[in-house]
Protein backbone atom coordinates (compact mmCIF):
# COMPACT_ATOMS: atom_id res chain seq x y z
CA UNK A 1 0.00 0.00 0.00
CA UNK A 2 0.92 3.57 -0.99
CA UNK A 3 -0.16 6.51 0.97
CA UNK A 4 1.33 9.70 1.77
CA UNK A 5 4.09 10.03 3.52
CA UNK A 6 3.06 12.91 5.75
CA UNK A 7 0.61 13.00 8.84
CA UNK A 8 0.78 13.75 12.73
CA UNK A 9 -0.05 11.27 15.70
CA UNK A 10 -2.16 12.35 18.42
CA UNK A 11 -2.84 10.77 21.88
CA UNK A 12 -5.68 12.36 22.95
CA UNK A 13 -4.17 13.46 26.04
CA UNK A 14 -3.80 17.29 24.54
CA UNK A 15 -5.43 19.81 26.46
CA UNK A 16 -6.25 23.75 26.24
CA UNK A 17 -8.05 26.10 28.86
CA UNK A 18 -8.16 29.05 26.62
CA UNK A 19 -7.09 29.99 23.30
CA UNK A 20 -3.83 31.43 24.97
CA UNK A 21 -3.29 28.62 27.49
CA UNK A 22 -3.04 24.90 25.84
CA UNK A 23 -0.46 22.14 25.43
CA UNK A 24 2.23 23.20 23.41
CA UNK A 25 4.10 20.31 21.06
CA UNK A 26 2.00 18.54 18.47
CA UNK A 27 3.84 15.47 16.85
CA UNK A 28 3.80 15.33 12.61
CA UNK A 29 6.20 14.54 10.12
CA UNK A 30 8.97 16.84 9.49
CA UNK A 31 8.90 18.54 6.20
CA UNK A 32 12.30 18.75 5.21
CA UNK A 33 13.60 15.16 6.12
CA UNK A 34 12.48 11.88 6.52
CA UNK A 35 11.09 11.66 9.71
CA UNK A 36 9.33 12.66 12.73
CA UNK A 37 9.13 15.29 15.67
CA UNK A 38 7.32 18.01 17.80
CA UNK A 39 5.82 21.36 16.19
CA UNK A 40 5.61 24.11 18.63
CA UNK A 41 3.04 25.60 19.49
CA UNK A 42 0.48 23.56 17.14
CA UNK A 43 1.11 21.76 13.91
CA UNK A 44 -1.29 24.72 12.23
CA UNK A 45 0.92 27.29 13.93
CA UNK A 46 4.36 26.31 14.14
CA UNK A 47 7.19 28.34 15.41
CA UNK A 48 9.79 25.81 16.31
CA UNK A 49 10.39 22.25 15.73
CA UNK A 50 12.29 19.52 17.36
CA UNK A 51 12.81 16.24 15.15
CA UNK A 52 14.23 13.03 14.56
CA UNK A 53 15.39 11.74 11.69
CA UNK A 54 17.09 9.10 9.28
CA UNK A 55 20.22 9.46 6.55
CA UNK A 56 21.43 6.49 4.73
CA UNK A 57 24.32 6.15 2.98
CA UNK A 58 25.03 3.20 0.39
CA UNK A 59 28.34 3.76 -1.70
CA UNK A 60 28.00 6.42 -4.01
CA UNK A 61 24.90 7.24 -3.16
CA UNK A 62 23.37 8.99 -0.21
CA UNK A 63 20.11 10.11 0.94
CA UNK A 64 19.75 12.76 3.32
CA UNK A 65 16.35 15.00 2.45
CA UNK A 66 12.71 13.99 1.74
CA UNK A 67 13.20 14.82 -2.08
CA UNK A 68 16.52 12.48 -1.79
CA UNK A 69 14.18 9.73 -0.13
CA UNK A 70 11.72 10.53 -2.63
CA UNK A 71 13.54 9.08 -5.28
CA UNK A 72 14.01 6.00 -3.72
CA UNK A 73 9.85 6.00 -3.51
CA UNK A 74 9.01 7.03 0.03
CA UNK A 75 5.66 6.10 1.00
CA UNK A 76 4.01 5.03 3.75
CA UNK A 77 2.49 1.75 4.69
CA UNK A 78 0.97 2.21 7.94
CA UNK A 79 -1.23 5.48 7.93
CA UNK A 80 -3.33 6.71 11.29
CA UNK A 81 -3.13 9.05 14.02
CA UNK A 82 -1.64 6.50 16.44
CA UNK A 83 0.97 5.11 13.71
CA UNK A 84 2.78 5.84 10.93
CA UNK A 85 5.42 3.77 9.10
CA UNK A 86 7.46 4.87 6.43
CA UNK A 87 9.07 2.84 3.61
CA UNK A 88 11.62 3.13 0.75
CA UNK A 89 14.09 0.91 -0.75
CA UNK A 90 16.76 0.23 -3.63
CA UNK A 91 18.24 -2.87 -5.26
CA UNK A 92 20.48 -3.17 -2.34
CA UNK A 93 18.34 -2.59 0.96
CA UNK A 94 14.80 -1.52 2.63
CA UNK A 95 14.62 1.14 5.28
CA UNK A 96 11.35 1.49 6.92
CA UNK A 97 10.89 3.86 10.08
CA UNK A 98 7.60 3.72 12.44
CA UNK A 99 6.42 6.31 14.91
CA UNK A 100 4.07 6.43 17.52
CA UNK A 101 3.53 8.39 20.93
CA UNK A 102 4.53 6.89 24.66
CA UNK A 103 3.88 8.09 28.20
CA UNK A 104 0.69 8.98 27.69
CA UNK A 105 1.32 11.38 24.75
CA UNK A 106 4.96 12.79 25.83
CA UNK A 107 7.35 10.71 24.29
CA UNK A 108 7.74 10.06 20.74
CA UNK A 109 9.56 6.81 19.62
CA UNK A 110 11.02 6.10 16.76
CA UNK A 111 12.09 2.41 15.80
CA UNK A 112 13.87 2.13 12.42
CA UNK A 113 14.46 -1.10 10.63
CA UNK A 114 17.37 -1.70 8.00
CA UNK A 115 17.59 -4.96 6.03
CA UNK A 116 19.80 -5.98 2.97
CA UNK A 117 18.09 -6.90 -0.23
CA UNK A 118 21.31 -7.88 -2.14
CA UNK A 119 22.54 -11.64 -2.72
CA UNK A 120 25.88 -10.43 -1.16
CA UNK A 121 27.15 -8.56 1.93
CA UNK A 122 26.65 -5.16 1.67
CA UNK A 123 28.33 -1.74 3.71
CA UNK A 124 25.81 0.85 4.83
CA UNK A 125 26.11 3.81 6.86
CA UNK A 126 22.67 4.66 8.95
CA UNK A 127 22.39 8.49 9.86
CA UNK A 128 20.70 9.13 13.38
CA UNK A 129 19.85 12.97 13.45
CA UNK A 130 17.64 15.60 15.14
CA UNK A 131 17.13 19.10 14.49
CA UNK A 132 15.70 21.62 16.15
CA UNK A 133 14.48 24.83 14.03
CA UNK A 134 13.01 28.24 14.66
CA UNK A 135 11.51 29.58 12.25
CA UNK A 136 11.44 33.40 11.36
CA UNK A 137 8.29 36.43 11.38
CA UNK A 138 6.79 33.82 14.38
CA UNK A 139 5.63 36.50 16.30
CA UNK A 140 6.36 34.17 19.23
CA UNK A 141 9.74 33.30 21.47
CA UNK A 142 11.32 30.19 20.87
CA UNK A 143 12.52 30.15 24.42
CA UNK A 144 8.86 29.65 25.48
CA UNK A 145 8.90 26.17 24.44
CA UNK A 146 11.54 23.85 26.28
CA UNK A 147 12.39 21.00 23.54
CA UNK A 148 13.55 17.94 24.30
CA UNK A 149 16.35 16.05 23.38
CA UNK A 150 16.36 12.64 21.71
CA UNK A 151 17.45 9.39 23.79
CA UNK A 152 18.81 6.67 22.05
CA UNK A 153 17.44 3.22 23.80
CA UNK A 154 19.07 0.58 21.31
CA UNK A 155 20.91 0.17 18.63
CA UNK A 156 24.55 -0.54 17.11
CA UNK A 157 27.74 1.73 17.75
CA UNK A 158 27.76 4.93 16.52
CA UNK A 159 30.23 7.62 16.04
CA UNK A 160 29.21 11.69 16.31
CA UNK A 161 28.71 13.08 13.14
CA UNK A 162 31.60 15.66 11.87
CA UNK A 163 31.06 19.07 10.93
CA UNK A 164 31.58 17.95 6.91
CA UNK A 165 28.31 15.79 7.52
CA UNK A 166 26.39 18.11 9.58
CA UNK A 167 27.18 20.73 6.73
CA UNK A 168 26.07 18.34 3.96
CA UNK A 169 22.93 17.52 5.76
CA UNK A 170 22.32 21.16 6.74
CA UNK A 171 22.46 22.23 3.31
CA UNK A 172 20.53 19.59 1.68
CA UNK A 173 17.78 20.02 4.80
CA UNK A 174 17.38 24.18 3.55
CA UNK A 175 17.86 22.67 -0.29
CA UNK A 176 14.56 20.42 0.27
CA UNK A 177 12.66 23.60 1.01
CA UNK A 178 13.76 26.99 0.70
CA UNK A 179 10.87 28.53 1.53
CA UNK A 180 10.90 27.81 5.22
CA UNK A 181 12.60 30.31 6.61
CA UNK A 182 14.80 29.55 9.18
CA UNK A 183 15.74 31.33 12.08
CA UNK A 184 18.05 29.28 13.63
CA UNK A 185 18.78 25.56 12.24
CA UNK A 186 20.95 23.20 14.47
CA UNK A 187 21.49 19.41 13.56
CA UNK A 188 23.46 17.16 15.64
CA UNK A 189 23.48 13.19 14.74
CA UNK A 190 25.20 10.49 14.52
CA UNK A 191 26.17 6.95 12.03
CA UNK A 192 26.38 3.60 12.46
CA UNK A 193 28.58 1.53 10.35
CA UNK A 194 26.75 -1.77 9.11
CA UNK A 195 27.87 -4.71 7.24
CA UNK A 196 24.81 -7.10 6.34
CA UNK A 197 24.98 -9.98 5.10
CA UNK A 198 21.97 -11.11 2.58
CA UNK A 199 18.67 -10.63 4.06
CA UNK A 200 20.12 -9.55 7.70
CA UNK A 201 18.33 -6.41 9.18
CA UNK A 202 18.98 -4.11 12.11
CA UNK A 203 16.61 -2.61 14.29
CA UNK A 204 17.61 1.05 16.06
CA UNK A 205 15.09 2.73 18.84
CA UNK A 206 15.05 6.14 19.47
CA UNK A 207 12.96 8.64 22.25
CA UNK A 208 12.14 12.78 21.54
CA UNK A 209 10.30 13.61 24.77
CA UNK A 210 7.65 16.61 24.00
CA UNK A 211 9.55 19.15 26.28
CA UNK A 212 12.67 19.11 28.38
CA UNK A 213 11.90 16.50 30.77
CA UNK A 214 12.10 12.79 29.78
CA UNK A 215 9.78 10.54 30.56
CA UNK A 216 10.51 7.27 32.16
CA UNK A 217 9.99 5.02 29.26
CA UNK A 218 12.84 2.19 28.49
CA UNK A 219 13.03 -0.63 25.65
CA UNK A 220 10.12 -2.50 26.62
CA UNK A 221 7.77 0.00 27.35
CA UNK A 222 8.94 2.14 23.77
CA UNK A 223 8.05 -1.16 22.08
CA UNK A 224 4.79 -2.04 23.74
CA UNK A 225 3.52 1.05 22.82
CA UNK A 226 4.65 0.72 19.15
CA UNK A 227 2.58 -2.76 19.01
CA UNK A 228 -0.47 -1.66 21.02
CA UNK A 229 -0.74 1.45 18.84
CA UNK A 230 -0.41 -0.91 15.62
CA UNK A 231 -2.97 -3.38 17.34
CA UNK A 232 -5.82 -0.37 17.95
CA UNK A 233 -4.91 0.48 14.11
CA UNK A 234 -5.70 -2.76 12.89
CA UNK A 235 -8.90 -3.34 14.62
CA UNK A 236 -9.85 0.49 13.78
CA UNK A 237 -9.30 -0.38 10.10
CA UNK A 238 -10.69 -4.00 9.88
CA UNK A 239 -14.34 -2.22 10.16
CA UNK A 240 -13.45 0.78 8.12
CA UNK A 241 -15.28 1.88 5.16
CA UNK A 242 -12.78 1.85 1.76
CA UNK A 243 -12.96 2.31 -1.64
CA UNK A 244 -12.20 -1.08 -3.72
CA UNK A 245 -11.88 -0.48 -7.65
CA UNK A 246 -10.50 1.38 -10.14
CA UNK A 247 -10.32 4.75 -8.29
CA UNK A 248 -7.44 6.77 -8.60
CA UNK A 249 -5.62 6.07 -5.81
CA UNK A 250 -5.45 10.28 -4.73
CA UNK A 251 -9.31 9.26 -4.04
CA UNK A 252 -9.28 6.05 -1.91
CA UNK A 253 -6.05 7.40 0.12
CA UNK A 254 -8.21 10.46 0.71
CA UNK A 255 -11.46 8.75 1.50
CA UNK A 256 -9.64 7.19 3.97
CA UNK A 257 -7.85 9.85 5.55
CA UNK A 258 -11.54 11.40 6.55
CA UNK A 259 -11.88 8.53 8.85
CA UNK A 260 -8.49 8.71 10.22
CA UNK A 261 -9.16 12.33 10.76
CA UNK A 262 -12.43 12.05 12.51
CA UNK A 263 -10.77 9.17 15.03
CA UNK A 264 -7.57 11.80 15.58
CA UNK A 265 -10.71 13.65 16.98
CA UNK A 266 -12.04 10.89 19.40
CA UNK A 267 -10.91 12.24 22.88
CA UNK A 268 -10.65 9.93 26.20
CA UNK A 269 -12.75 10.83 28.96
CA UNK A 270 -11.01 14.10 29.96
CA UNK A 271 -12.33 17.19 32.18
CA UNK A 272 -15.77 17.29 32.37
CA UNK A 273 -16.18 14.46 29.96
CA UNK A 274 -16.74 11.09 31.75
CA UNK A 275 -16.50 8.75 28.58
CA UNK A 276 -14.94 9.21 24.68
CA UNK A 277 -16.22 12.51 22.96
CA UNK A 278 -15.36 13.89 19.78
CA UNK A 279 -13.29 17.18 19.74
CA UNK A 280 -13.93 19.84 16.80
CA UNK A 281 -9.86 19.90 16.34
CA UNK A 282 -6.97 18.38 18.24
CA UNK A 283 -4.67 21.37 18.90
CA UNK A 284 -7.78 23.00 20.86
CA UNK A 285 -9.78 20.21 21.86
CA UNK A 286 -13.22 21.56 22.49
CA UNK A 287 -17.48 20.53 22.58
CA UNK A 288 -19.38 21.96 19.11
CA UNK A 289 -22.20 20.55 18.29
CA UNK A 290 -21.97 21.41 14.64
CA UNK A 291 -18.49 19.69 13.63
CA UNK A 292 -19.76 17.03 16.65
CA UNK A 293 -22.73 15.67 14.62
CA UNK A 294 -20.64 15.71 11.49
CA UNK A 295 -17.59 13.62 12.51
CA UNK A 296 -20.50 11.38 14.58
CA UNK A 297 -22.46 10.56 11.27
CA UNK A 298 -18.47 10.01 9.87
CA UNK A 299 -17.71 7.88 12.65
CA UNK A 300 -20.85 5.65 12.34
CA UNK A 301 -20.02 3.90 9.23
CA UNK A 302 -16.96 2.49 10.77
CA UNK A 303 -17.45 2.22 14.32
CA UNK A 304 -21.31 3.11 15.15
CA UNK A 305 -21.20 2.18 18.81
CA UNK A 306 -18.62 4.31 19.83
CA UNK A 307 -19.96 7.00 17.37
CA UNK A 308 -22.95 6.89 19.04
CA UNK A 309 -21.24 7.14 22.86
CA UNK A 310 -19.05 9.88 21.80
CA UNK A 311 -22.20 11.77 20.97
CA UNK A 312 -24.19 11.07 24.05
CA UNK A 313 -21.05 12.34 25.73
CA UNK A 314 -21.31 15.39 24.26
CA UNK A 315 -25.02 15.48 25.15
CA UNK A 316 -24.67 14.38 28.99
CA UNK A 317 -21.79 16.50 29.64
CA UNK A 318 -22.35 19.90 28.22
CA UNK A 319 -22.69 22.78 30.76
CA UNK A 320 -25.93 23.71 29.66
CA UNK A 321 -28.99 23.15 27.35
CA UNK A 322 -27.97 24.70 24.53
CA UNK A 323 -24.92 22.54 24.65
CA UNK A 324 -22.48 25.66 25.11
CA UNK A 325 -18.59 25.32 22.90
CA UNK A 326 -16.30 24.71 26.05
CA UNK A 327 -13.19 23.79 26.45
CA UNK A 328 -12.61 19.78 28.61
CA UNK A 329 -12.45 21.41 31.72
CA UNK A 330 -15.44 23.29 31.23
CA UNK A 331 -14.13 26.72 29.97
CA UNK A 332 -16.49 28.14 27.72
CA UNK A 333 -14.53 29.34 24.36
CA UNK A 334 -17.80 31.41 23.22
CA UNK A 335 -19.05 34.15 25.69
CA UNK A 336 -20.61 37.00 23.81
CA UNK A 337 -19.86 40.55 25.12
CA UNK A 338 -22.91 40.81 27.52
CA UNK A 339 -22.07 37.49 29.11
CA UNK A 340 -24.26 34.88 27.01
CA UNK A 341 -22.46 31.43 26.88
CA UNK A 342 -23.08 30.81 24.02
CA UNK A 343 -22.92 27.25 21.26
CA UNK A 344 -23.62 26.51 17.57
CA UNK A 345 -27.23 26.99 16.36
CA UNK A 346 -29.55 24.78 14.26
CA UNK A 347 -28.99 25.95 11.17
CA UNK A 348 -24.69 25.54 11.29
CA UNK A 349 -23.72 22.30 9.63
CA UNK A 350 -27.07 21.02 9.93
CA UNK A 351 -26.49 18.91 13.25
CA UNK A 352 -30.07 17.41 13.67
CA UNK A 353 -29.81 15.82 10.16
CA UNK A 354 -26.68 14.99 11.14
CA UNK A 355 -27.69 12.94 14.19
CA UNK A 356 -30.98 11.77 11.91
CA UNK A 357 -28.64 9.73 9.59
CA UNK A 358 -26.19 8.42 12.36
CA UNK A 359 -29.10 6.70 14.15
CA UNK A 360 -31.07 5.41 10.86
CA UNK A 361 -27.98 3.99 9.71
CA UNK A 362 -27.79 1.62 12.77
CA UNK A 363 -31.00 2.00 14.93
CA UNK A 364 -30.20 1.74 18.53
CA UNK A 365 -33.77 2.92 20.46
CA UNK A 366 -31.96 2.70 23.88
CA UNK A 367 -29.77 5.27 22.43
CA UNK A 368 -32.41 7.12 20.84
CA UNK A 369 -34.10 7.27 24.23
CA UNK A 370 -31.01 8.27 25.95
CA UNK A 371 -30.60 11.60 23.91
CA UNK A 372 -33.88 12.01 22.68
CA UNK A 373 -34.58 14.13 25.89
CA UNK A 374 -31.38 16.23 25.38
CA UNK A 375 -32.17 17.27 21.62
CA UNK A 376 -35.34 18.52 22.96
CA UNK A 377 -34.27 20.66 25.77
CA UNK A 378 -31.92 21.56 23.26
CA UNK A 379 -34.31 23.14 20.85
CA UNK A 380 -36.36 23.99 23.61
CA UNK A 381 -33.66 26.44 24.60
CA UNK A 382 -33.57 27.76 21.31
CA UNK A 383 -37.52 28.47 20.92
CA UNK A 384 -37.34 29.99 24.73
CA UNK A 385 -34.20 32.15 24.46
CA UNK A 386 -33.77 33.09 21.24
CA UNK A 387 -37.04 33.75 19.88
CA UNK A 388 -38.37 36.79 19.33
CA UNK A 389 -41.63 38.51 20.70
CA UNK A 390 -43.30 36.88 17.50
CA UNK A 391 -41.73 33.94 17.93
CA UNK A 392 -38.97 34.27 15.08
CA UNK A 393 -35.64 32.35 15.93
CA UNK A 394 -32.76 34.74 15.81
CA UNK A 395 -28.95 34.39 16.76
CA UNK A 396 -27.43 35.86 20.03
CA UNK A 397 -24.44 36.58 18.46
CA UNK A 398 -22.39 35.39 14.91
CA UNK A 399 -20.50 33.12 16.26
CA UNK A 400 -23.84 30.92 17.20
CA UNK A 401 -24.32 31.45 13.33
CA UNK A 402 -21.01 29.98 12.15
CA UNK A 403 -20.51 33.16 10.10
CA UNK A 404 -18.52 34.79 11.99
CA UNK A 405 -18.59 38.56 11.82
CA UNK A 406 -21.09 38.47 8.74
CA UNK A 407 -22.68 41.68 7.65
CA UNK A 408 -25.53 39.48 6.70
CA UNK A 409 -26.53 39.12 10.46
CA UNK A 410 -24.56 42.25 12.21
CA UNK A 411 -23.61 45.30 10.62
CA UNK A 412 -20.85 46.16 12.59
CA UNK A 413 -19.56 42.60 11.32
CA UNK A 414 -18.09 41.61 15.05
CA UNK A 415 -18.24 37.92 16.29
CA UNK A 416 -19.61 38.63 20.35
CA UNK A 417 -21.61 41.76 19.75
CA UNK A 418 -25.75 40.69 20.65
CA UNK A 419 -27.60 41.14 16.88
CA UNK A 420 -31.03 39.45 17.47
CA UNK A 421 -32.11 43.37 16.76
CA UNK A 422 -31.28 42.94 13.24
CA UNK A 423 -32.57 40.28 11.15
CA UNK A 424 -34.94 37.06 10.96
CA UNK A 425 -32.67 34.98 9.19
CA UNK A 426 -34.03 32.44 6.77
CA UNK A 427 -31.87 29.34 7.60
CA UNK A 428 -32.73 29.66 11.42
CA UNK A 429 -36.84 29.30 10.47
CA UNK A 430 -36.23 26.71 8.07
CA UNK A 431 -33.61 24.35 10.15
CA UNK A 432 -36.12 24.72 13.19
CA UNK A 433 -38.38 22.98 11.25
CA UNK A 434 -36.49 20.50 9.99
CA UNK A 435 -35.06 19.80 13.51
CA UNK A 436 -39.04 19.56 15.28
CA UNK A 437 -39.56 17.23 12.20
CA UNK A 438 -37.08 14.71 13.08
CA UNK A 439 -37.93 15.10 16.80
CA UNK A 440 -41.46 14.28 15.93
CA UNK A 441 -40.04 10.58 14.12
CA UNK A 442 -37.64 10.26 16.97
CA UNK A 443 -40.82 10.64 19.37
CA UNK A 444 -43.08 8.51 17.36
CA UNK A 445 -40.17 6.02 16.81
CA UNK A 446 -39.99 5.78 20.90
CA UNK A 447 -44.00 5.78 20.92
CA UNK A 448 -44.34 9.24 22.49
CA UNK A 449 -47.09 10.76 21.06
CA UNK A 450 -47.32 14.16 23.01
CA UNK A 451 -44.06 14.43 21.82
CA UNK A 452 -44.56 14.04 18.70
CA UNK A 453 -47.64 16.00 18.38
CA UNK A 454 -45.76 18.86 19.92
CA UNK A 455 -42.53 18.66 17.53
CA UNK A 456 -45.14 18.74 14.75
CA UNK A 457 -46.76 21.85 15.23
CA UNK A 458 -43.71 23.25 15.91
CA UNK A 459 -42.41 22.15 12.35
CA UNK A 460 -45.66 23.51 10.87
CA UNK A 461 -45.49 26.41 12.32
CA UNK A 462 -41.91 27.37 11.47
CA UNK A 463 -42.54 25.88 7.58
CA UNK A 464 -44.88 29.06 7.19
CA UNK A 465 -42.58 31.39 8.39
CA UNK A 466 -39.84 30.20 6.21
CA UNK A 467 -42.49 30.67 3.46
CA UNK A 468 -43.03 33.96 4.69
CA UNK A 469 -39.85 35.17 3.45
CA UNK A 470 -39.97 34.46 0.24
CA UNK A 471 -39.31 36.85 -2.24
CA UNK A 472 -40.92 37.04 -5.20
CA UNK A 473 -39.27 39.29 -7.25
CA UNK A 474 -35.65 38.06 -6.68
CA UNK A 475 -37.05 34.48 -6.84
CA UNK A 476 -35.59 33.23 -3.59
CA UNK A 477 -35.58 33.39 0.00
CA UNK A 478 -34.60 36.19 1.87
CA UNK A 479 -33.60 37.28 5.29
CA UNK A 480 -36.14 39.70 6.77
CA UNK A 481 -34.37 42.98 8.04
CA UNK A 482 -36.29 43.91 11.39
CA UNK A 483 -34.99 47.63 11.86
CA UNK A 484 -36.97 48.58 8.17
CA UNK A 485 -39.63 46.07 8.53
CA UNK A 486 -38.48 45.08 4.98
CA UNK A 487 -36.50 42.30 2.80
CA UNK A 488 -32.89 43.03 3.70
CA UNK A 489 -31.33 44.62 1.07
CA UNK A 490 -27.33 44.47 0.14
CA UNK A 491 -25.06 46.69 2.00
CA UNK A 492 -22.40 46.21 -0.58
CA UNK A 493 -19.89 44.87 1.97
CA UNK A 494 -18.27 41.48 1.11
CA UNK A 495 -17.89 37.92 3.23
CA UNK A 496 -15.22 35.75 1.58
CA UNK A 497 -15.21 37.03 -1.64
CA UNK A 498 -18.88 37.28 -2.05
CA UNK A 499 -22.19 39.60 -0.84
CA UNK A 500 -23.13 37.63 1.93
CA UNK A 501 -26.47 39.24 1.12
CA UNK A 502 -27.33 38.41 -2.44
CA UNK A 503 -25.70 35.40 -2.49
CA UNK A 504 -26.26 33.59 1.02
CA UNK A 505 -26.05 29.75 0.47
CA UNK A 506 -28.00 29.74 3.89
CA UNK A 507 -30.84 31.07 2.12
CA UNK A 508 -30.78 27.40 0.48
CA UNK A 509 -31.73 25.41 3.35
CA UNK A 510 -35.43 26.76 3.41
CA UNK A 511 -35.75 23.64 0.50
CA UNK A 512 -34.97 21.11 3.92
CA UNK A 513 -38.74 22.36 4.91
CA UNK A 514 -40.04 19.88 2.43
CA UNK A 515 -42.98 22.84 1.64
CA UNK A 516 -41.46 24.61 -0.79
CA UNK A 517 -44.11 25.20 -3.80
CA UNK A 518 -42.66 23.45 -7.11
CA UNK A 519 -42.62 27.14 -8.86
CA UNK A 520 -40.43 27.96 -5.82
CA UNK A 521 -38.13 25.18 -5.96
CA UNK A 522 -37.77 25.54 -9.96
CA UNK A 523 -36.97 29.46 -9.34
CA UNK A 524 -34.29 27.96 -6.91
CA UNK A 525 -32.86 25.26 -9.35
């Protein structure tokens, strides 16, 4: 198997309190080199790096970049957040190098394999290195992350490398890519001399703790964790969805990356969270509902029982009914400027359809009961607090939207400001009644049938006020500006590229009503 030779390895065991005050040191493959190490702070903001990584050296030839490795076919064969394994190879030998996390998340091993391929006895020299980089316009000190230094656990003899070879693989590490600009670039390493005889391999083990302290993790313990993090992969993939055919092979790597992504995502019980949740991102691991019910629908096709645990997680643990974004020890991450602790509406990524498919996809009614109660205080909250005085749904703020800053919604265009002054926004009617109409199946599904004569009203009466703002002349729906008592009309501004106004996709999801007219839905097509 081919697949790309990048990706990062995460343990679940990263935390943040704030925006400002998280783990530093994500682990990812290094760009420049063939190998592995810690980006500081995050791997989508890095300022400094400390690595390990592999040179080989066979006669005339030597490899000491990724583009060098490249040509040699560097791929890798194990691909996951727990463990990846990279592989190349010549006429004469194989190198393959896997990586995985230790000590709960603060170690990074390393064990690299080298066996001959020729009929005869060849002479190789192995390269151990490790850099450690700043990079330049960070905005950040690199003092404020303490890296740690690698700790070789086994392996043969090895002599320091010279300053000739710390030269040659300095320049081809800044060759490989010249855009990263380096602040500082130090490379220490080492080589060990081998002389295999056909088919004879040797195995090296290597430790990068996260920061300056090492853990207490020797031979045994490096290589348990190697095997138990191969084991969970296995087992993770056996059940996996994959394409089979004649797909390009750009599509079934990337088809399967989704999944890997979504399990990166699957967090231990942590903080407030007394069983496996589902974080929206692992450098800030935090409770949205929105990117929740997406990566829980993901997770269901390969593992639906703990898609459907790290869901009810979400719903048993959040701090309040309209299931707040918050941070695993309970920090909320989305307080607008009067206070309001506020989480992702209805409408944003279209969570109760979301949840819809996960449980028709594998029906579990002791489930459905379970969170059935939740999703209703849930929209409960939501026709209580922020509805109108006619009832109209509305947003607290723009983050709740998803649309952050939007002049659609705000006209100042802030994030926290309160702007359920402004506008009756389509998507909001139209997702409330899609939402009360899957309550009402969920409630006749669990044979509650004040339930689900409530949740139908409620859908009925929401599908006429989505068909309230339709505008005929335009053809479409249309957000209802509540300061004019008119259709709101384009303030000219632009949100990504585009008038937020005259061209809101959200205006699209009044078709999820199921009452649009057939005129309406052909002005739409």
């Amino acid at each position: 198997m081919s697949l790309t030779p990048f990706g990062m390895l995460v343990s679940g065991r990263q935390q943040a309190r704030s925006w400002r005050d998280f783990d530093a040191g994500q682990a990812r493959s290094s760009l420049p080199v063939m190998g592995f190490g810690w980006a500081f702070p995050t791997t989508a903001q890095p300022t400094s790096e400390s690595s390990l990584f592999l040179t080989i050296d066979a006669g005339e030839y030597s490899y000491r970049s990724r583009p060098e490795f490249d040509l040699i076919g560097l791929r890798a064969i194990e691909h996951g957040p727990l463990l990846l394994t990279y592989r190349c190879e010549t006429s004469i030998f194989k190198l393959e190098a896997s990586y995985s996390l230790a000590a709960g998340g603060d170690a990074l091993v390393e064990v690299a394999v080298v066996e001959s391929l020729s009929p005869r006895q060849i002479e190789l020299r192995l390269g151990l290195g490790s850099l450690i980089a700043h990079y330049r316009q960070t905005g950040r000190n690199p003092a404020d992350y303490p890296l740690g230094s690698p700790v070789l656990l086994q392996g043969p003899a090895s002599d320091p490398w010279d300053s000739e070879e710390r030269s040659k693989v300095q320049s081809a590490i800044i060759a490989a890519l010249p855009e990263l600009q380096y602040e500082q670039l130090a490379i220490e390493g080492s080589s060990c001399r081998l002389r295999l005889a056909p088919g004879e391999r040797v195995q090296t083990l290597r430790l990068l703790p996260r920061g300056a302290e090492r853990p207490q993790v020797n031979v045994d313990d490096a290589l348990d964790s190697l095997r138990q993090a191969r084991q969970e992969q296995d087992t993770f993939l056996s059940d996996c969805p994959r394409l089979e055919g004649d797909w390009p092979a750009h599509w079934a790597n990337g088809f399967r990356y989704d999944f890997e992504t979504v399990r990166a995502c699957l967090m231990p019980a942590t903080g407030l969270f007394d069983d496996k949740w589902l974080s929206w991102m692992t450098s800030w691991p935090r409770l949205v509902l929105a990117e929740n019910a997406l990566d829980g629908l993901r997770l269901v096709y390969a593992n639906p029982a703990t898609a459907r645990r790290a869901i009810s997680t979400m719903l048993r643990c959040a701090t309040g009914p309209n299931l707040p974004c918050v941070f695993a020890g309970g920090q909320p991450n989305m307080v607008a400027s009067d206070g309001e602790i506020c989480g992702t509406s209805p409408a944003w990524c279209l969570p109760f359809k979301n949840l819809e498919q996960l449980y028709w996809l594998d029906p579990d009614r002791e489930w459905l009961q379970d969170v059935y109660p939740r999703l209703g205080a849930y929209l409960d909250f939501w026709l209580g607090r922020r509805s109108d005085k006619d009832g109209w749904i509305t947003y607290h703020c723009t983050w709740e939207a998803g649309e952050d800053g939007s002049p659609r919604l705000d006209p100042n265009e802030t994030g926290d400001q309160p702007v359920g002054q402004f506008v009756r926004p389509v998507e909001l009617q139209a997702t409330m009644a899609q939402a009360a109409g899957i309550m009402a199946q969920f409630a006749g599904e669990l044979g509650d049938i004040d339930g689900a004569t409530k949740w139908r009203q409620i859908k009925d009466w929401y599908s006429r006020r989505t068909l309230d703002l339709w505008h005929l002349p335009s053809g479409r729906f249309r957000d209802w500006d509540k300061r004019a008592n008119r259709f709101l009309e384009t303030s000219g501004k632009l949100y990504w590229g585009i008038d937020p106004i005259e061209q809101s996709a959200m205006s699209l999801t009044a078709i999820l009503t199921g009452v649009c007219t057939p005129p309406q839905l052909e002005w739409l097509r």
